[in-house]
C-alpha atoms as a PDB file:
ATOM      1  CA  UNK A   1       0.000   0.000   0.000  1.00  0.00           C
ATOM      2  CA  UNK A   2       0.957   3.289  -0.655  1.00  0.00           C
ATOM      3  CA  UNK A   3      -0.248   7.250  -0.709  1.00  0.00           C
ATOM      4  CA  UNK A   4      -1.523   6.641  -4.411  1.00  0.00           C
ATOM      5  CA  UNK A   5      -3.637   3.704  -3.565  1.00  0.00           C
ATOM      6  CA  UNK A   6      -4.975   4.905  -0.330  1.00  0.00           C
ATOM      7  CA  UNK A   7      -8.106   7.093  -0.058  1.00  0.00           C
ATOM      8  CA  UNK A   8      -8.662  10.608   1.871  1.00  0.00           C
ATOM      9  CA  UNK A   9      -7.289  10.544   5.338  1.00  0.00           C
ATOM     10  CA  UNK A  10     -10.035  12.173   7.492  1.00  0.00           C
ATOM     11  CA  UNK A  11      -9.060  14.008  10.596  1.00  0.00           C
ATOM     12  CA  UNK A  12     -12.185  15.280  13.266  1.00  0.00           C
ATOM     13  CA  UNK A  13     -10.303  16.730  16.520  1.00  0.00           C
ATOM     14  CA  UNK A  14     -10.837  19.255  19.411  1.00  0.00           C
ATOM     15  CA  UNK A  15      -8.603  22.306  19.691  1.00  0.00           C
ATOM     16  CA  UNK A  16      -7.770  23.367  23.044  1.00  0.00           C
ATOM     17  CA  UNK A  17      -4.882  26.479  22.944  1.00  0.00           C
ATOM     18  CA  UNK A  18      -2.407  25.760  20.253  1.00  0.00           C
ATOM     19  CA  UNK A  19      -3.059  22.149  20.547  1.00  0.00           C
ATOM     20  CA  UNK A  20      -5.446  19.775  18.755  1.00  0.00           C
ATOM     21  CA  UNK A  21      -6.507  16.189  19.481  1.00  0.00           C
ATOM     22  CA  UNK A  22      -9.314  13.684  17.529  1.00  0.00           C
ATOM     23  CA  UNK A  23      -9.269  10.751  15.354  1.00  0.00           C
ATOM     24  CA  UNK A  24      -8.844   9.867  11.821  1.00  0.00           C
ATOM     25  CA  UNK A  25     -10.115   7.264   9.390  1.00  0.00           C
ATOM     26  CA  UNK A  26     -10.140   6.482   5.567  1.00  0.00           C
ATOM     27  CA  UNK A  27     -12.589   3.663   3.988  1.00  0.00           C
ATOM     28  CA  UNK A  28      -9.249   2.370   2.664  1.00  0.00           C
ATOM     29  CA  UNK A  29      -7.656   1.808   5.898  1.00  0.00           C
ATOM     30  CA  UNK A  30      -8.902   0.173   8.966  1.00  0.00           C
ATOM     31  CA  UNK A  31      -9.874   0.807  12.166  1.00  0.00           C
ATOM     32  CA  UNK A  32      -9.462   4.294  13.835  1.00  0.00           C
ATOM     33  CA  UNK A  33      -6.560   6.374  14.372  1.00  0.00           C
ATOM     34  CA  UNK A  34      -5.704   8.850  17.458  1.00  0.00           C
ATOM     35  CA  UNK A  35      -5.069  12.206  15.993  1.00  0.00           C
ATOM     36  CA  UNK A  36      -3.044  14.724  17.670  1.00  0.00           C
ATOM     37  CA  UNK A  37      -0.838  17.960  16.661  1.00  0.00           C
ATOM     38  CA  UNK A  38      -0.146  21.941  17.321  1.00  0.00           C
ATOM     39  CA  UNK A  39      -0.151  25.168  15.916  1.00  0.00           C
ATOM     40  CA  UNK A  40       2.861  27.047  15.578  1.00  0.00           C
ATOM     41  CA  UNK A  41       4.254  30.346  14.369  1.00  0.00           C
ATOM     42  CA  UNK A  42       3.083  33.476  13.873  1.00  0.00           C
ATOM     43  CA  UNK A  43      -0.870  33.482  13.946  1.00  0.00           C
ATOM     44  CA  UNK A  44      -0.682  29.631  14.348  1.00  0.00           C
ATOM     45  CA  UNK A  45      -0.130  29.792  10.232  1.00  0.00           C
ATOM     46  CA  UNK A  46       1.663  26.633  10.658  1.00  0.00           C
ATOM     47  CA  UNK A  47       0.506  23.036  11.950  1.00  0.00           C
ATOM     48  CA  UNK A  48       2.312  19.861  12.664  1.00  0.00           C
ATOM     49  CA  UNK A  49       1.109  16.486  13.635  1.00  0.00           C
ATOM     50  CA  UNK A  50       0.659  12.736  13.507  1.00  0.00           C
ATOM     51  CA  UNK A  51      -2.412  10.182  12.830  1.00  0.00           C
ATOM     52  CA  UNK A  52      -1.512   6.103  14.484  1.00  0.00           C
ATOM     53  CA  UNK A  53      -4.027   3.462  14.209  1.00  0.00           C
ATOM     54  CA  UNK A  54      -3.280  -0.146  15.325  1.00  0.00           C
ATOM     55  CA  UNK A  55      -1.838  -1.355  11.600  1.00  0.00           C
ATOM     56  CA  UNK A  56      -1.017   2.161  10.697  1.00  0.00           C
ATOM     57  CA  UNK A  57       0.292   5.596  11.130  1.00  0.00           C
ATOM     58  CA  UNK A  58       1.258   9.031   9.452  1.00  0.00           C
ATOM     59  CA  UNK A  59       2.466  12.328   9.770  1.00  0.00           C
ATOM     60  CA  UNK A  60       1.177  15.618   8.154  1.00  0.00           C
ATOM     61  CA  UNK A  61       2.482  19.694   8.480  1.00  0.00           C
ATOM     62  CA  UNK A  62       1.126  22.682   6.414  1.00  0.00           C
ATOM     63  CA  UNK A  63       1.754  26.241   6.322  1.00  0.00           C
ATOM     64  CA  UNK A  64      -0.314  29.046   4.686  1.00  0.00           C
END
């Protein structure tokens, strides 16, 4: 498996300060992942974070 053959990665999560926390899932994947990450930066314009499920896991960042 790989990013090509997987579909959308959906995150739902909380924030709480500069932090956020939820879950994640994809109809490609299964089970549920815990979700968590932070702001940082100026404005909170950037975002870091990580997805793990039981049989698997990611990482994502962004920055406007």
């Amino acid at each position: 498996m790989n990013a090509e053959t997987v579909d959308v990665i959906n995150l739902n999560a909380n924030i709480n300060g500069n932090s956020f926390t939820g879950s994640a899932n994809s109809a490609s994947l299964s089970g549920t992942a815990k979700v968590e990450g932070k702001f940082y930066g100026e404005n909170a314009k950037e975002l870091g974070g990580m997805f793990k499920a039981e049989d698997w896991v990611g990482a994502f960042g962004a920055s406007k």
